[in-house]
C-alpha atoms as a PDB file:
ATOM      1  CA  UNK A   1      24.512 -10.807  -6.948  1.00  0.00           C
ATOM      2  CA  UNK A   2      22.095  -9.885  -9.381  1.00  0.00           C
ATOM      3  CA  UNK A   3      19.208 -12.255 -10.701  1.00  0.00           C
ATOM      4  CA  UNK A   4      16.745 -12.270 -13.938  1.00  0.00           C
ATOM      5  CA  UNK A   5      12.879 -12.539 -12.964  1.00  0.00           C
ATOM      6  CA  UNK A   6      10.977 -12.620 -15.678  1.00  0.00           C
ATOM      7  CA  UNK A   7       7.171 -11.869 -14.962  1.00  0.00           C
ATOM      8  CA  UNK A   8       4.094 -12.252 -16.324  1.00  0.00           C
ATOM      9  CA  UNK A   9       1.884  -8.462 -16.691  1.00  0.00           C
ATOM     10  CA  UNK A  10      -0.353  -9.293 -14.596  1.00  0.00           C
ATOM     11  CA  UNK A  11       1.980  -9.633 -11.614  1.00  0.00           C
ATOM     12  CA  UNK A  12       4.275  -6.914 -12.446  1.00  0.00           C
ATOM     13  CA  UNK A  13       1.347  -4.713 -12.715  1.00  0.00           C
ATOM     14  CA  UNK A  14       0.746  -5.928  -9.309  1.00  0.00           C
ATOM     15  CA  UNK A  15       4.087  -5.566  -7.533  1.00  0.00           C
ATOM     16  CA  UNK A  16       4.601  -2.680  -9.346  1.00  0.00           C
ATOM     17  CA  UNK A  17       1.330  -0.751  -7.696  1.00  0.00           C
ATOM     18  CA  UNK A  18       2.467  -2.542  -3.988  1.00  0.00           C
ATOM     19  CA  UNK A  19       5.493  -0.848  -4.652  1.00  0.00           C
ATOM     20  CA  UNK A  20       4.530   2.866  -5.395  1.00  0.00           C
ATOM     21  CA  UNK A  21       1.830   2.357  -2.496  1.00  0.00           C
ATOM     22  CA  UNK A  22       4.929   1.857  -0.022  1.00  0.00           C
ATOM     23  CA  UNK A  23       6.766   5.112  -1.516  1.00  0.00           C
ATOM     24  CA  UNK A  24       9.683   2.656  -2.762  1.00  0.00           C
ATOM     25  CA  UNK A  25      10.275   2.192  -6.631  1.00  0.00           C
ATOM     26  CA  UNK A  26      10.077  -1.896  -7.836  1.00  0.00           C
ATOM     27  CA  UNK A  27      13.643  -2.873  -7.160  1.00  0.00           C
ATOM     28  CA  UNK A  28      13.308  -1.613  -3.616  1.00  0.00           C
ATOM     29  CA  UNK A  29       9.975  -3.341  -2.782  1.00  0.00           C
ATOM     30  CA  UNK A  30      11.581  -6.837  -4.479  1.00  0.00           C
ATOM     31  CA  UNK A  31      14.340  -6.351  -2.190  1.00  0.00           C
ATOM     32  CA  UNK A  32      12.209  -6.271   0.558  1.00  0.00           C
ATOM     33  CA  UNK A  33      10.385  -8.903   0.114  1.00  0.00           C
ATOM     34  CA  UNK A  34      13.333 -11.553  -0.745  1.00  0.00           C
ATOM     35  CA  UNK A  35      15.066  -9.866   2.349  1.00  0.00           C
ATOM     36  CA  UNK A  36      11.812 -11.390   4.368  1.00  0.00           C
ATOM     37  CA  UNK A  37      11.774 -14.509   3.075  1.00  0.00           C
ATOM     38  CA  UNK A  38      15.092 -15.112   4.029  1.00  0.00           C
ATOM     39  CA  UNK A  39      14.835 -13.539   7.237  1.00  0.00           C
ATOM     40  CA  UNK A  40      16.853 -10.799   6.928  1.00  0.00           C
ATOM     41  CA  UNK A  41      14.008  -8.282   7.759  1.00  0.00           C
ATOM     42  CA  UNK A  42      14.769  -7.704  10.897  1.00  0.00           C
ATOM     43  CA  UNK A  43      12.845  -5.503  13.310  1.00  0.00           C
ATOM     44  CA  UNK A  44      14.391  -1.970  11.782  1.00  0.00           C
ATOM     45  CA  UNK A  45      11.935   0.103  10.056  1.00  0.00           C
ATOM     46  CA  UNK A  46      11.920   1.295   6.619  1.00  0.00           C
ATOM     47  CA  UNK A  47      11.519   5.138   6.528  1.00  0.00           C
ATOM     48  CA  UNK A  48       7.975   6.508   5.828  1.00  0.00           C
ATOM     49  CA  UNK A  49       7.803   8.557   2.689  1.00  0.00           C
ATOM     50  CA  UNK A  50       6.714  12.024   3.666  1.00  0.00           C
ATOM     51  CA  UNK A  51       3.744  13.768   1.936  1.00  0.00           C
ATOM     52  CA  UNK A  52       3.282  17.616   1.478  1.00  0.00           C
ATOM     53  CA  UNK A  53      -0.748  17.149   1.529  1.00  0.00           C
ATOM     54  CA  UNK A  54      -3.440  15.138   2.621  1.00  0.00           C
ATOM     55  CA  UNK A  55      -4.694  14.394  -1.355  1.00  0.00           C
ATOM     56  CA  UNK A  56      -0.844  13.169  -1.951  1.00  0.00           C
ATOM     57  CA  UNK A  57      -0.921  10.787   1.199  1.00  0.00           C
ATOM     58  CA  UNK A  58      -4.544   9.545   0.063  1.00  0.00           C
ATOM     59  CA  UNK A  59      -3.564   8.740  -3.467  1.00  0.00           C
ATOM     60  CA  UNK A  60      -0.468   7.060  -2.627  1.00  0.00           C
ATOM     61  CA  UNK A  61      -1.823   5.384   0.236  1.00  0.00           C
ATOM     62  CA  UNK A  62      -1.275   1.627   1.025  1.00  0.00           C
ATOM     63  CA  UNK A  63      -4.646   1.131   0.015  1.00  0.00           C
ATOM     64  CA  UNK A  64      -4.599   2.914  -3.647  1.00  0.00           C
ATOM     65  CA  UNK A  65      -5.959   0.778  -6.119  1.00  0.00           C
ATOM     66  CA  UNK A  66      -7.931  -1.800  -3.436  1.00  0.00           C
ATOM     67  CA  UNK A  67     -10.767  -1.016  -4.965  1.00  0.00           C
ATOM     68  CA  UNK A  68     -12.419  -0.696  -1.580  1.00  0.00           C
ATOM     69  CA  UNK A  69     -16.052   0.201  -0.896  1.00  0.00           C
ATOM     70  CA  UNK A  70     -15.923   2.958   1.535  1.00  0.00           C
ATOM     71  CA  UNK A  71     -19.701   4.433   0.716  1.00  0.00           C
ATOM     72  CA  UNK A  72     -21.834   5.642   3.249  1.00  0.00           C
ATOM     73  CA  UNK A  73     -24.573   3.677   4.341  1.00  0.00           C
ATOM     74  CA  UNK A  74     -27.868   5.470   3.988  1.00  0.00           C
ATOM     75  CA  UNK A  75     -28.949   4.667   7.801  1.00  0.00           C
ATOM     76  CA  UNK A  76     -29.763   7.762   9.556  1.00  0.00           C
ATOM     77  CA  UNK A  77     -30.163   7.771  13.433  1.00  0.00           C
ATOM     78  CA  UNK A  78     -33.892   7.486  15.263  1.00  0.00           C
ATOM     79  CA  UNK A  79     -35.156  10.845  16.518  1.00  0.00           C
ATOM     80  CA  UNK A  80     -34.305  10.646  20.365  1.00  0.00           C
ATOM     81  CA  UNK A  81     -37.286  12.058  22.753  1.00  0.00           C
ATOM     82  CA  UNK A  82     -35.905  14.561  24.907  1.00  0.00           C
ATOM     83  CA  UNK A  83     -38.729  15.610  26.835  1.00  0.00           C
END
Protein backbone atom coordinates (compact mmCIF):
# COMPACT_ATOMS: atom_id res chain seq x y z
CA UNK A 1 0.00 0.00 0.00
CA UNK A 2 1.48 3.20 -0.43
CA UNK A 3 0.10 6.56 1.14
CA UNK A 4 0.65 10.52 0.43
CA UNK A 5 1.73 12.57 3.68
CA UNK A 6 2.08 15.79 3.00
CA UNK A 7 4.08 17.79 5.75
CA UNK A 8 4.63 20.94 6.87
CA UNK A 9 8.89 22.02 6.98
CA UNK A 10 8.99 22.26 10.14
CA UNK A 11 8.12 18.63 10.86
CA UNK A 12 9.88 17.11 8.03
CA UNK A 13 12.89 18.92 9.12
CA UNK A 14 12.19 17.18 12.27
CA UNK A 15 11.56 13.56 11.28
CA UNK A 16 13.99 13.94 8.86
CA UNK A 17 16.99 14.69 11.60
CA UNK A 18 15.20 11.65 14.01
CA UNK A 19 15.76 9.70 11.12
CA UNK A 20 19.52 10.20 10.18
CA UNK A 21 20.13 10.14 14.13
CA UNK A 22 18.83 6.36 14.03
CA UNK A 23 21.19 5.52 10.88
CA UNK A 24 17.83 4.83 8.80
CA UNK A 25 16.92 7.21 5.79
CA UNK A 26 13.05 8.95 6.19
CA UNK A 27 11.01 6.19 4.65
CA UNK A 28 12.56 3.72 7.04
CA UNK A 29 12.08 5.76 10.26
CA UNK A 30 8.14 6.48 8.99
CA UNK A 31 7.86 2.89 8.71
CA UNK A 32 8.83 2.43 12.01
CA UNK A 33 6.92 4.49 13.60
CA UNK A 34 3.39 3.55 11.83
CA UNK A 35 4.64 -0.13 12.45
CA UNK A 36 4.41 1.00 16.41
CA UNK A 37 1.39 2.51 16.38
CA UNK A 38 -0.19 -0.34 15.09
CA UNK A 39 1.61 -2.69 17.10
CA UNK A 40 3.51 -4.38 14.82
CA UNK A 41 6.87 -3.46 16.55
CA UNK A 42 7.39 -6.29 18.13
CA UNK A 43 10.27 -7.05 20.48
CA UNK A 44 12.98 -7.71 17.42
CA UNK A 45 15.62 -5.19 17.19
CA UNK A 46 16.50 -3.01 14.42
CA UNK A 47 20.24 -3.38 13.55
CA UNK A 48 22.64 -0.69 14.95
CA UNK A 49 24.40 1.23 12.25
CA UNK A 50 28.09 0.66 12.69
CA UNK A 51 30.58 3.60 12.88
CA UNK A 52 34.33 3.52 11.79
CA UNK A 53 35.20 6.36 14.55
CA UNK A 54 34.27 7.83 17.62
CA UNK A 55 33.69 11.61 15.80
CA UNK A 56 31.23 9.59 13.23
CA UNK A 57 29.24 7.89 16.19
CA UNK A 58 29.17 11.42 18.06
CA UNK A 59 27.84 13.36 15.14
CA UNK A 60 25.31 10.94 14.21
CA UNK A 61 24.37 10.19 17.59
CA UNK A 62 20.71 9.96 18.84
CA UNK A 63 21.27 13.09 20.43
CA UNK A 64 22.67 15.28 17.29
CA UNK A 65 20.93 18.35 17.00
CA UNK A 66 19.33 18.32 20.90
CA UNK A 67 20.89 21.20 21.42
CA UNK A 68 21.97 19.92 24.80
CA UNK A 69 24.05 21.79 27.38
CA UNK A 70 26.78 19.49 28.27
CA UNK A 71 29.35 22.40 29.71
CA UNK A 72 31.37 21.89 32.55
CA UNK A 73 30.49 23.39 35.64
CA UNK A 74 33.23 25.58 37.01
CA UNK A 75 33.10 23.82 40.65
CA UNK A 76 36.41 22.58 41.56
CA UNK A 77 36.83 20.15 44.58
CA UNK A 78 37.91 21.51 48.37
CA UNK A 79 41.58 20.88 49.14
CA UNK A 80 41.39 17.64 51.39
CA UNK A 81 43.87 17.78 54.62
CA UNK A 82 45.93 14.85 54.57
CA UNK A 83 47.98 15.27 57.48
Amino acid sequence: MNVTLSLNAEVERSLTARAHARGVSLDEYLQELVAREAGLSGDAKQPRKQFNNLSDLLLNSPFAGANLDLGRPKDYPRPVDLG
